[in-house]
Protein backbone atom coordinates (compact mmCIF):
# COMPACT_ATOMS: atom_id res chain seq x y z
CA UNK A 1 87.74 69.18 109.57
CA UNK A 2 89.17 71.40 112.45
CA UNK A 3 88.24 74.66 110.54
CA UNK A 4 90.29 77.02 113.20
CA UNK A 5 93.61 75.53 113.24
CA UNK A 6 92.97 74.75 109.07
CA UNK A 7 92.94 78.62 108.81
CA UNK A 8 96.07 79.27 110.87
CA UNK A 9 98.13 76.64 109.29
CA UNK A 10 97.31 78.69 106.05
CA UNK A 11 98.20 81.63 107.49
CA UNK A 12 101.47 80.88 108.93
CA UNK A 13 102.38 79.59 105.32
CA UNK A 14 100.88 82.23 103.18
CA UNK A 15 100.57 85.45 105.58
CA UNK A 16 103.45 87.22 108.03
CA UNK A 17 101.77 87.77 111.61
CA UNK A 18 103.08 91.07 112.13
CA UNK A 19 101.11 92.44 109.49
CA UNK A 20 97.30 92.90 109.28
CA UNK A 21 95.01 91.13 106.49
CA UNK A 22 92.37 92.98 104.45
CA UNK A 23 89.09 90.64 105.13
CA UNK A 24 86.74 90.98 102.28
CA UNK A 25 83.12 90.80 104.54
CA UNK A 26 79.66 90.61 102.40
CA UNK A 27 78.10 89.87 105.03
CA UNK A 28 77.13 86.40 103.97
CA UNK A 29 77.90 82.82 105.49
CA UNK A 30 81.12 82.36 103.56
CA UNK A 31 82.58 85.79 104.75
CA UNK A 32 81.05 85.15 108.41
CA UNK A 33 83.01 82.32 108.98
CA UNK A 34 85.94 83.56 108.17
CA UNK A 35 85.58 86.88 110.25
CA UNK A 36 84.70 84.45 112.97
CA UNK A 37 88.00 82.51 112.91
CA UNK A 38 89.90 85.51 112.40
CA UNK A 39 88.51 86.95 115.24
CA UNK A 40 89.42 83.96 117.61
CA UNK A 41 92.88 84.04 115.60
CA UNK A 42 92.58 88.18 116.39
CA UNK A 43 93.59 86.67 120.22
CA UNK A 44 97.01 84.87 119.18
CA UNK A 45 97.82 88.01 117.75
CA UNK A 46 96.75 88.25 114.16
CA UNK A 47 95.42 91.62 113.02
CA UNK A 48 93.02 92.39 109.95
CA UNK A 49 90.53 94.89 108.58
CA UNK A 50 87.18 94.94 107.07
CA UNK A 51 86.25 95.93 103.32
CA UNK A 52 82.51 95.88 102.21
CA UNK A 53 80.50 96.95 99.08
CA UNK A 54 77.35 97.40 98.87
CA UNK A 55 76.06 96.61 95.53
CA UNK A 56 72.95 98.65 95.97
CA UNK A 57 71.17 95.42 94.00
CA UNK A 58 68.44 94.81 97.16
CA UNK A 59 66.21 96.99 99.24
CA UNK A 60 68.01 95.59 102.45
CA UNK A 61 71.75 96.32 101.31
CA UNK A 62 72.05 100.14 102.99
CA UNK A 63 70.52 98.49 106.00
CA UNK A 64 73.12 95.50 106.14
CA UNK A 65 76.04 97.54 105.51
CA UNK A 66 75.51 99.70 108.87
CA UNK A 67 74.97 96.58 110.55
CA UNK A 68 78.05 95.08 109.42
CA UNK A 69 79.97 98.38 110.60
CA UNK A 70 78.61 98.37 113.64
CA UNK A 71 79.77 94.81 114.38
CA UNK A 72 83.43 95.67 113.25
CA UNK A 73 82.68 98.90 115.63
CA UNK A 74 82.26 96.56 118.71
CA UNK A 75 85.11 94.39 117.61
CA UNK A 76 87.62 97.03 117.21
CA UNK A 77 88.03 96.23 113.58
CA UNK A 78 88.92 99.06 110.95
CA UNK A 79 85.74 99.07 108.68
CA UNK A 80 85.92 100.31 105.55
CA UNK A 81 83.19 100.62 102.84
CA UNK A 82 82.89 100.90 99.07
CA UNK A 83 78.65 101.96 98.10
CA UNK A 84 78.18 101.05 94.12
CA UNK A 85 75.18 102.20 92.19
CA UNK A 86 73.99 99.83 89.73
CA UNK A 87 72.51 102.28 87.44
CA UNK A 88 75.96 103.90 86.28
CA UNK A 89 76.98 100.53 85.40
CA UNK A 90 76.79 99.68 81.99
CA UNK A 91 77.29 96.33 80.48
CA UNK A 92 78.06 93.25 82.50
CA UNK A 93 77.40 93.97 85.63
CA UNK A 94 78.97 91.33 86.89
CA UNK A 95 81.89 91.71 85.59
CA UNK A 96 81.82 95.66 86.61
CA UNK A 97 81.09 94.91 89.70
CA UNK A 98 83.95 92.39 90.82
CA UNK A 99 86.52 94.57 88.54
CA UNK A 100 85.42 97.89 91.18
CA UNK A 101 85.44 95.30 94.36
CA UNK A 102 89.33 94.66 93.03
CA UNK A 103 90.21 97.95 92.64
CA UNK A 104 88.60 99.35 95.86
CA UNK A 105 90.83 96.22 97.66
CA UNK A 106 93.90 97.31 96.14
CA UNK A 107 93.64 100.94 97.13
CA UNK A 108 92.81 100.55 100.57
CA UNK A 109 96.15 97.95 100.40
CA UNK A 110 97.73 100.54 99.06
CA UNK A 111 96.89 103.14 101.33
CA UNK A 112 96.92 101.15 104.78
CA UNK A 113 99.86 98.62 104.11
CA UNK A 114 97.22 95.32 104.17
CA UNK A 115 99.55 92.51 103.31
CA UNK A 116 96.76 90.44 101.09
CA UNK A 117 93.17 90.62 101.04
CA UNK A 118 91.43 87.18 102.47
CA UNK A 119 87.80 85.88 101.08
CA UNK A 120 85.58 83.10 102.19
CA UNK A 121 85.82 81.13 98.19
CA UNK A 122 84.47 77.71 99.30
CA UNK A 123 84.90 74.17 97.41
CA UNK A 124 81.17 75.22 96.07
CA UNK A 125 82.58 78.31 94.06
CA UNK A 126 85.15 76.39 92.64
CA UNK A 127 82.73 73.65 91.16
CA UNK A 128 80.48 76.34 89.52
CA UNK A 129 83.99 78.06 88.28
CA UNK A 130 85.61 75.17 86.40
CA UNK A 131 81.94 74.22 84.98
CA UNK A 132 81.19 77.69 83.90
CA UNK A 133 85.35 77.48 82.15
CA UNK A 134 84.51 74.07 80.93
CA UNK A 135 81.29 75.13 79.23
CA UNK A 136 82.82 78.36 77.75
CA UNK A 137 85.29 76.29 76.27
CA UNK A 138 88.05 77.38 78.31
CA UNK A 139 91.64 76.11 78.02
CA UNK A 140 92.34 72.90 79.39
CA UNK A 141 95.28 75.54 81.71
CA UNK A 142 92.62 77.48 82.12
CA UNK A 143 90.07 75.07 84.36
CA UNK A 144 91.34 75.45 87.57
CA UNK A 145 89.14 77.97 88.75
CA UNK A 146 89.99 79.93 91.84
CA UNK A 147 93.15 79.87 93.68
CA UNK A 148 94.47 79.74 97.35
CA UNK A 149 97.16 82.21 96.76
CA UNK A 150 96.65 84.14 93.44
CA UNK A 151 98.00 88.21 92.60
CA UNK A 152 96.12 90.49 90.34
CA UNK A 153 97.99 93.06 89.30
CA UNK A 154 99.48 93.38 92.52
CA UNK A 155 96.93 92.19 94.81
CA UNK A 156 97.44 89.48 96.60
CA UNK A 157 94.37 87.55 96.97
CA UNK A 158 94.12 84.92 100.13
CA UNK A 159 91.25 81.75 100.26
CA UNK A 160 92.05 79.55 102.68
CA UNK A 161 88.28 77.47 101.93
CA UNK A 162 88.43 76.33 98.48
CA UNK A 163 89.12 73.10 100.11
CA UNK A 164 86.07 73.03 102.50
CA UNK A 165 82.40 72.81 101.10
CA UNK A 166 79.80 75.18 102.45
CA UNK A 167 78.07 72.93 104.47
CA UNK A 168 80.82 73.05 106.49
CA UNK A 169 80.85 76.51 107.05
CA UNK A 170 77.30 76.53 107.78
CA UNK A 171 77.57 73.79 110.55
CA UNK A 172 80.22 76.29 112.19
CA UNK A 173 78.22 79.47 111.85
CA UNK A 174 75.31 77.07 113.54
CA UNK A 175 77.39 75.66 116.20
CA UNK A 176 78.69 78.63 117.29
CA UNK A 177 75.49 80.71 116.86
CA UNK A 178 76.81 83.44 114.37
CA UNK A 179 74.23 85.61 112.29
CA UNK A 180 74.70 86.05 108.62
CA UNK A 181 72.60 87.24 105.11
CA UNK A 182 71.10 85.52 103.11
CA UNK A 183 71.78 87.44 99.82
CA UNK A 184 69.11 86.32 97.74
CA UNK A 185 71.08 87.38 94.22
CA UNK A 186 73.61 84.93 95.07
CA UNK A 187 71.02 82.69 93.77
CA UNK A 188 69.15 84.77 91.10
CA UNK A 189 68.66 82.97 88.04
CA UNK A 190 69.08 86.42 86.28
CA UNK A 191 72.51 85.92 87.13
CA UNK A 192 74.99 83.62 85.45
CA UNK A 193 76.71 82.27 89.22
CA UNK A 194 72.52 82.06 90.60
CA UNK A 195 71.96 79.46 87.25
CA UNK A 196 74.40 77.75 88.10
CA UNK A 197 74.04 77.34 91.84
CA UNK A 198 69.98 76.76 91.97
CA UNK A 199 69.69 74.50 88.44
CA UNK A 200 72.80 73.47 86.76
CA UNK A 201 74.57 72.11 89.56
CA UNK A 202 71.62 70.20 90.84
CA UNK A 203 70.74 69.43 87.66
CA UNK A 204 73.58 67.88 87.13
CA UNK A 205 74.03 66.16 90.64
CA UNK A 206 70.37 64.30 90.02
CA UNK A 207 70.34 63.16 86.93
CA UNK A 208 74.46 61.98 87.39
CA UNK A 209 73.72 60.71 90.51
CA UNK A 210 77.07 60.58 91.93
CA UNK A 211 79.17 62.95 93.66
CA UNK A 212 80.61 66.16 91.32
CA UNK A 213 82.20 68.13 93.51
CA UNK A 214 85.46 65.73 93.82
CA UNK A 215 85.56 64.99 89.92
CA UNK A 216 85.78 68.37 89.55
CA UNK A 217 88.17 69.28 92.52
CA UNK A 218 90.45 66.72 90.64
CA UNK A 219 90.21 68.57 86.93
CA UNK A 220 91.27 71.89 88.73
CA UNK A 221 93.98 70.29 89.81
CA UNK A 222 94.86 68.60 86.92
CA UNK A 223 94.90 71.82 85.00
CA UNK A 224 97.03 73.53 87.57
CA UNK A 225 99.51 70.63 86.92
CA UNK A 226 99.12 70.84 83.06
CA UNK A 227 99.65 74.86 83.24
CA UNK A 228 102.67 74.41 85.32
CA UNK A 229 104.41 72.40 83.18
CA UNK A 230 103.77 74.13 80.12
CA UNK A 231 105.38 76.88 82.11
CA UNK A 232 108.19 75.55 82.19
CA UNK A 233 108.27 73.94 78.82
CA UNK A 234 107.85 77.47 77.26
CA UNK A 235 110.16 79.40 79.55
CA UNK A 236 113.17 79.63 76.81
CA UNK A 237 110.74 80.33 74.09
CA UNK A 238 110.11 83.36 76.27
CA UNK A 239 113.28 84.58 77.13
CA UNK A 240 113.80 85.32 73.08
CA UNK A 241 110.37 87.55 72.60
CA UNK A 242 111.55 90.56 71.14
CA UNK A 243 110.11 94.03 72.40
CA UNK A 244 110.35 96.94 70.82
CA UNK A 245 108.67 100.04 69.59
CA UNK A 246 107.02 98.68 67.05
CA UNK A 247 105.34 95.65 69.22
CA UNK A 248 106.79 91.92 69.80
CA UNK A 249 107.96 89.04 67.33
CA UNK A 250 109.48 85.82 67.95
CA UNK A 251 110.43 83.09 65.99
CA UNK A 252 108.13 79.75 66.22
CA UNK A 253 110.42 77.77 63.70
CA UNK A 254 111.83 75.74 66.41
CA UNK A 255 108.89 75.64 68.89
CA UNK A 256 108.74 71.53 68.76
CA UNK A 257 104.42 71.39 69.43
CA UNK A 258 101.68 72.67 68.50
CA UNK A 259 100.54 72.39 71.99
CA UNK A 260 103.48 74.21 73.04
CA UNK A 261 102.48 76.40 70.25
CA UNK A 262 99.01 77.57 71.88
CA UNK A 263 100.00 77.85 74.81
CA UNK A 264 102.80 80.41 73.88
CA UNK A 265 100.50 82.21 71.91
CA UNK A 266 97.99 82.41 74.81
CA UNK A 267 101.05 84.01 76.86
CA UNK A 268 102.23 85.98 74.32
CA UNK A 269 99.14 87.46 73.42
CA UNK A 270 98.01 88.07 77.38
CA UNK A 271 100.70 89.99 77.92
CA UNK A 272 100.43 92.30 75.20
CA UNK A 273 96.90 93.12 77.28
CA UNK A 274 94.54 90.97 74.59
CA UNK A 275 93.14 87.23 73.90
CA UNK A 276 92.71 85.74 70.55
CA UNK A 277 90.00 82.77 70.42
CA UNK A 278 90.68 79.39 70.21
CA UNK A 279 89.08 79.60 66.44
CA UNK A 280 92.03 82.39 65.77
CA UNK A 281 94.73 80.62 67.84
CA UNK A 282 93.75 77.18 65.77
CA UNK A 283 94.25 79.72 62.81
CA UNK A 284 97.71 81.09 63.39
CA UNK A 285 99.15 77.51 64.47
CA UNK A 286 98.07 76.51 61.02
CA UNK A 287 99.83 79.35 59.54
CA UNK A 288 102.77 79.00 61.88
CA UNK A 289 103.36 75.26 60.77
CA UNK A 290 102.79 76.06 57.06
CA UNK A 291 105.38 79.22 57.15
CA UNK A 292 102.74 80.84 55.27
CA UNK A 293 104.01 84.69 54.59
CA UNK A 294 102.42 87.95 55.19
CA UNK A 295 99.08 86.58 57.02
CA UNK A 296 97.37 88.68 59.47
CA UNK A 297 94.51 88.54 62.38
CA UNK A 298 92.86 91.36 64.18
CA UNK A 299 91.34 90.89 67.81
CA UNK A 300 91.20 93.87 70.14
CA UNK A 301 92.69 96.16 68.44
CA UNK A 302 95.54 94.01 67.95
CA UNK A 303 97.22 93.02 64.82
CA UNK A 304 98.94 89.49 65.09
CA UNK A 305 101.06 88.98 61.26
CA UNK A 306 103.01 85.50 60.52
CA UNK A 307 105.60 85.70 58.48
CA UNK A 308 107.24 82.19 57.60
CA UNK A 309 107.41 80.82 61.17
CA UNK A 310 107.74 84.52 63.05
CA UNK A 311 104.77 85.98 64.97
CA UNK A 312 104.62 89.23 65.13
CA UNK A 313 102.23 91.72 67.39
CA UNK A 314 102.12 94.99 66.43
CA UNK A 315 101.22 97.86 69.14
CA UNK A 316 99.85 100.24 66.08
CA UNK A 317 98.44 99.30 62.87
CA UNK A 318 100.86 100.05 59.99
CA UNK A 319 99.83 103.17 57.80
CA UNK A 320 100.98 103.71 54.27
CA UNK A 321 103.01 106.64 53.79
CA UNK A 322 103.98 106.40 50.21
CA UNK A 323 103.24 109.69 48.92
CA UNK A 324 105.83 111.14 51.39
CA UNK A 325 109.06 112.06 50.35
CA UNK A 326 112.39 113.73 52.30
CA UNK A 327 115.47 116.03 50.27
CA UNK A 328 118.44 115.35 52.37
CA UNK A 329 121.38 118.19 51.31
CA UNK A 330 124.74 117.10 53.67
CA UNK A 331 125.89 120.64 53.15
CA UNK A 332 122.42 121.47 55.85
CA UNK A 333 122.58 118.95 58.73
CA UNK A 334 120.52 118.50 61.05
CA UNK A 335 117.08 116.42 62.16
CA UNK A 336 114.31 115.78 59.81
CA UNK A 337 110.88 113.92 59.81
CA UNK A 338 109.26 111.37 57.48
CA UNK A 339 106.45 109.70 57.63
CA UNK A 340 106.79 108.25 62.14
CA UNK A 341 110.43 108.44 61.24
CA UNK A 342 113.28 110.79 62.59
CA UNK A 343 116.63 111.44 60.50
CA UNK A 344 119.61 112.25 61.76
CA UNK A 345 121.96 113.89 59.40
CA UNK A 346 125.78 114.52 60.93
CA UNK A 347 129.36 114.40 60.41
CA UNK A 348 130.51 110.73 60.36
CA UNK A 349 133.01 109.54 63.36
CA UNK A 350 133.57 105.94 61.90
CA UNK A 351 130.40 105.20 62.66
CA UNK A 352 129.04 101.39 62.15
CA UNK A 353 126.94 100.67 59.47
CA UNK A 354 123.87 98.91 60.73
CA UNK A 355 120.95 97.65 58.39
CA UNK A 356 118.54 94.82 58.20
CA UNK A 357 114.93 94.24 58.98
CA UNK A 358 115.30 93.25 62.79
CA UNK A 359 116.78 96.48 63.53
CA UNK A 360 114.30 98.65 61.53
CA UNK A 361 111.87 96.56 63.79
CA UNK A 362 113.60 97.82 66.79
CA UNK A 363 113.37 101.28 65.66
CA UNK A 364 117.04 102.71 64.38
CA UNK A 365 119.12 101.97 61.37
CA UNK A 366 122.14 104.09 60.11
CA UNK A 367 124.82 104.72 57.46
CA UNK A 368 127.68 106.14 55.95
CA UNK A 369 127.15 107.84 53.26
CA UNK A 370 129.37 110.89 51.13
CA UNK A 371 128.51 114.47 50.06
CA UNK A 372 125.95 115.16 47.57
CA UNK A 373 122.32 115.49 47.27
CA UNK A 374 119.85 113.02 48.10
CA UNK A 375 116.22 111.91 48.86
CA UNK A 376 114.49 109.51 51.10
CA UNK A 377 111.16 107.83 49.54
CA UNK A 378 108.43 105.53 49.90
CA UNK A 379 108.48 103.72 46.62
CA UNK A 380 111.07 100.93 47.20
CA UNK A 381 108.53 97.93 45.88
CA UNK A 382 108.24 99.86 42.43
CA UNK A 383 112.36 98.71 41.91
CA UNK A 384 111.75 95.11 40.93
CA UNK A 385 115.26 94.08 42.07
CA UNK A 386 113.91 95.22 45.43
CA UNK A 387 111.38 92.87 45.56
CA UNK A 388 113.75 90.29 44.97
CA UNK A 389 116.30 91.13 47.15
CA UNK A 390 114.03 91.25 50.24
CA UNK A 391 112.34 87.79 49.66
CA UNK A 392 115.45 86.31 48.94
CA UNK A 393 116.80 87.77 52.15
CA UNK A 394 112.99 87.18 54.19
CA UNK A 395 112.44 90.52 54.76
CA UNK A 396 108.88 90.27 56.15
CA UNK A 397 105.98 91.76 54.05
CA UNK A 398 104.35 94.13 56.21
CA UNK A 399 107.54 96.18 56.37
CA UNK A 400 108.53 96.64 52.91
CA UNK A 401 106.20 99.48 51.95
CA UNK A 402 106.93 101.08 55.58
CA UNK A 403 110.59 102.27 55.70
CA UNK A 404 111.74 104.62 53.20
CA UNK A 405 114.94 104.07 50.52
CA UNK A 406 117.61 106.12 49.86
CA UNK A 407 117.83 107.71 46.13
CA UNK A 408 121.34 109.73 45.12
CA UNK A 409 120.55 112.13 42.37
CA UNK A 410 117.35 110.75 41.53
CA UNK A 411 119.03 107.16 41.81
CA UNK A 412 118.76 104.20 43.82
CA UNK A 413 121.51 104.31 46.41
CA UNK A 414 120.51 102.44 49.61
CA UNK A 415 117.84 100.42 51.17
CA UNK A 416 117.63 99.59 54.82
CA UNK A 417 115.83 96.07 55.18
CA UNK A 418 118.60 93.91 54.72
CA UNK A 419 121.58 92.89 57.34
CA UNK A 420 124.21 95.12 56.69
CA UNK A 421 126.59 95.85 59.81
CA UNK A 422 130.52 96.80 59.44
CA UNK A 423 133.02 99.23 60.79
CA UNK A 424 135.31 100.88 58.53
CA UNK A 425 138.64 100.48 60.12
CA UNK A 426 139.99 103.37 58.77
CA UNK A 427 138.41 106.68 58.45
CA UNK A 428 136.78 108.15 55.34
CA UNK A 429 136.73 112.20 54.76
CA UNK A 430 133.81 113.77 53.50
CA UNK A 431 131.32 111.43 54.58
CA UNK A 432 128.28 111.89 57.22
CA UNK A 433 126.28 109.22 59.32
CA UNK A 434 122.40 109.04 58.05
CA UNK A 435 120.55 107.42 60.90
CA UNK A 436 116.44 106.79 60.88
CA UNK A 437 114.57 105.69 64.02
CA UNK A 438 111.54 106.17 65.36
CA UNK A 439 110.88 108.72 68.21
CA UNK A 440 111.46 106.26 71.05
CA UNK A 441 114.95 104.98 69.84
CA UNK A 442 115.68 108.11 69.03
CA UNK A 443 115.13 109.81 72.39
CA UNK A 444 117.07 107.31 73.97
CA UNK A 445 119.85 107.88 72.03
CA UNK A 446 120.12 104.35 69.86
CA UNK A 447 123.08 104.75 67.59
């Protein structure tokens, strides 16, 4: 394989010319190759800059980092350098480690206009990736290990060599006489990515006895395939997700799969910054298919509830404000607070009437209703009728003990949770709009 003109054909489909790359230089083989064809490609007019971090995890990584500047130095490269210290990292450090080497990429593309940051990932990393997925029991979408093109929260991430193996690269560096490190953690048994490169893998390649690499090269692609189409498959499930200041629902009722199912879960949930396991997921497809009612899960933080075929996600956990209680007079007007909700007491100006459970999930209901005294409680389930009413009508559990009802001189008047939405065409004297919503629909002026 013509490594050079592999790279440029890359380029000139993933990269603009005009515009310099952010090259992502440990200092090892993988990296040195690439700063090697970048540097020929430096002649035809490509530009691009150096990032390095030194992990501080070996004696000789101070030393390597000055040698590594002082290379860029002679080359006229900009050098920039990130210096970690292992010993204010707690947990994995791993994990630490790669999340800092992202974030110290994206500022410096932030800061200096990079374009994309480019890294030396070889056919090699991608075998150990979609065995360490497979093995962790990752989603079938989920086994395709790195990408050529990929964007992490705005980064764009370049790796024109998943397609080559390392040998390759090695045969250049040797050909062409170009130094490199031999980072001896890269294959540190300590570390999950050393196991795998110094006794799974050839573990695995003796006792098969047959070529892995390919196999595997295939499943990656495979699941890129699968996750593309279930992309697309899920795309107008997606388009009716419901946000609002509460957290997310949407209806599953019609959702024809359950593999459809998971997978819009696994979107769902991702984007709402958390991941249920496949245990949990298995769980909530169950309870989905069933239309079981008022069933929750917790993961993260996160409370997922389904509610006869409706998922819902809520940002906050629900409290219990029972005890609470509001006196509304409509000869005082004005704003009021119970429990996380705001009330609006004014004149009425034909205002619509708008009720029902969706919108109290949105934030903002409101009323008509005419002179006198009233108050707003928390005790709705104690009216049997109620209870009734709102499971006839599918008024989901979880908020049936969380928005207040409306009492007229001591006596039930009004409830919110079920559809109610009208104009009055002509107007009435004497009567004022009552609207509730929560401080978000309320500041942006949701009437």
């Amino acid at each position: 394989m013509d490594l050079f003109n592999s790279l440029k054909n890359f380029l000139e489909e993933h990269a603009i010319k005009d515009k310099p790359l952010l090259l992502g230089l440990s200092g090892g083989p993988d990296s040195m190759a690439l700063f090697y064809l970048l540097l020929r490609l430096k002649q035809e007019g490509w530009q691009f800059a150096i990032a390095h971090v030194n992990h501080n995890w070996r004696v000789l990584s101070k030393d390597e980092a000055k040698i590594l500047e002082q290379i860029a130095s002679l080359e006229k490269i900009p050098f920039h350098l990130l210096t970690l210290d292992p010993k204010n990292i707690e947990g994995n450090l791993e994990l630490k480690c790669r999340l800092e080497r992202l974030k110290f990429f994206k500022n410096l593309c932030t800061q200096f206009d990079y374009q994309a940051v480019i890294l030396g990932h070889h056919l090699d990393d991608q075998v150990e990736t979609v065995l360490k997925r497979l093995f962790e029991g990752a989603h079938l979408t989920r086994l395709y290990g790195l990408k050529h093109v990929n964007v992490i929260d705005g980064l764009k991430l370049l790796r024109p060599f998943l397609g080559v193996q390392k040998l390759q690269l090695l045969n250049l560096l040797k050909t062409h006489r170009v130094s490199f490190f031999q980072d001896s953690t890269n294959e540190d048994p300590a570390f999950t990515r050393g196991r795998f490169r110094t006794k799974i893998i050839p573990y695995l390649k003796g006792e098969f006895g047959k070529n892995i690499e390919k196999p595997l090269s295939r499943l990656m692609e495979r699941s890129l395939e699968l996750d593309g189409y279930l992309k697309e498959k899920i795309a107008p499930y997606q388009k009716r997700i419901v946000k609002t200041p509460l957290g997310v629902y949407l209806d599953f009722s019609d959702v024809p799969h359950l593999v459809e199912m998971k997978y819009l879960i696994r979107e769902l949930t991702a984007e709402e910054g958390f991941y249920l396991s496949c245990f949990l997921i298995d769980k909530v497809v169950s309870l989905i298919e069933t239309g079981a009612a008022n069933k929750s899960v917790r993961m993260m933080g996160k409370t997922v509830i389904i509610d006869r075929k409706k998922l819902f996600i809520l940002r906050d956990p629900m409290q219990d404000f029972k005890s609470i209680s509001l006196e509304l007079d409509t000869n005082s007007l004005g704003s009021f607070k119970i429990g996380p909700w705001k009330v609006l007491l004014t004149p009425d100006k034909n205002e619509p009437v708008m009720t029902g459970w969706t919108l109290v999930f949105h934030g903002c209901v409101q009323i008509s209703i005419p002179e006198g005294k009233y108050r707003l409680i928390y005790k709705g389930q104690e009216f049997s009728f109620l209870n009734k009413l709102w499971t006839d009508n599918k008024v989901p559990n979880f908020l049936r003990g969380w928005m207040p009802i409306l009492l007229k001189d001591e006596q039930f008047f009004k409830e919110f949770l079920t559809e109610e939405k009208s104009c009055s065409k002509q107007f009435i004297p004497n009567t004022f709009k009552l609207m509730i919503a929560l401080e978000p629909a309320f500041k942006l002026g949701i009437t």
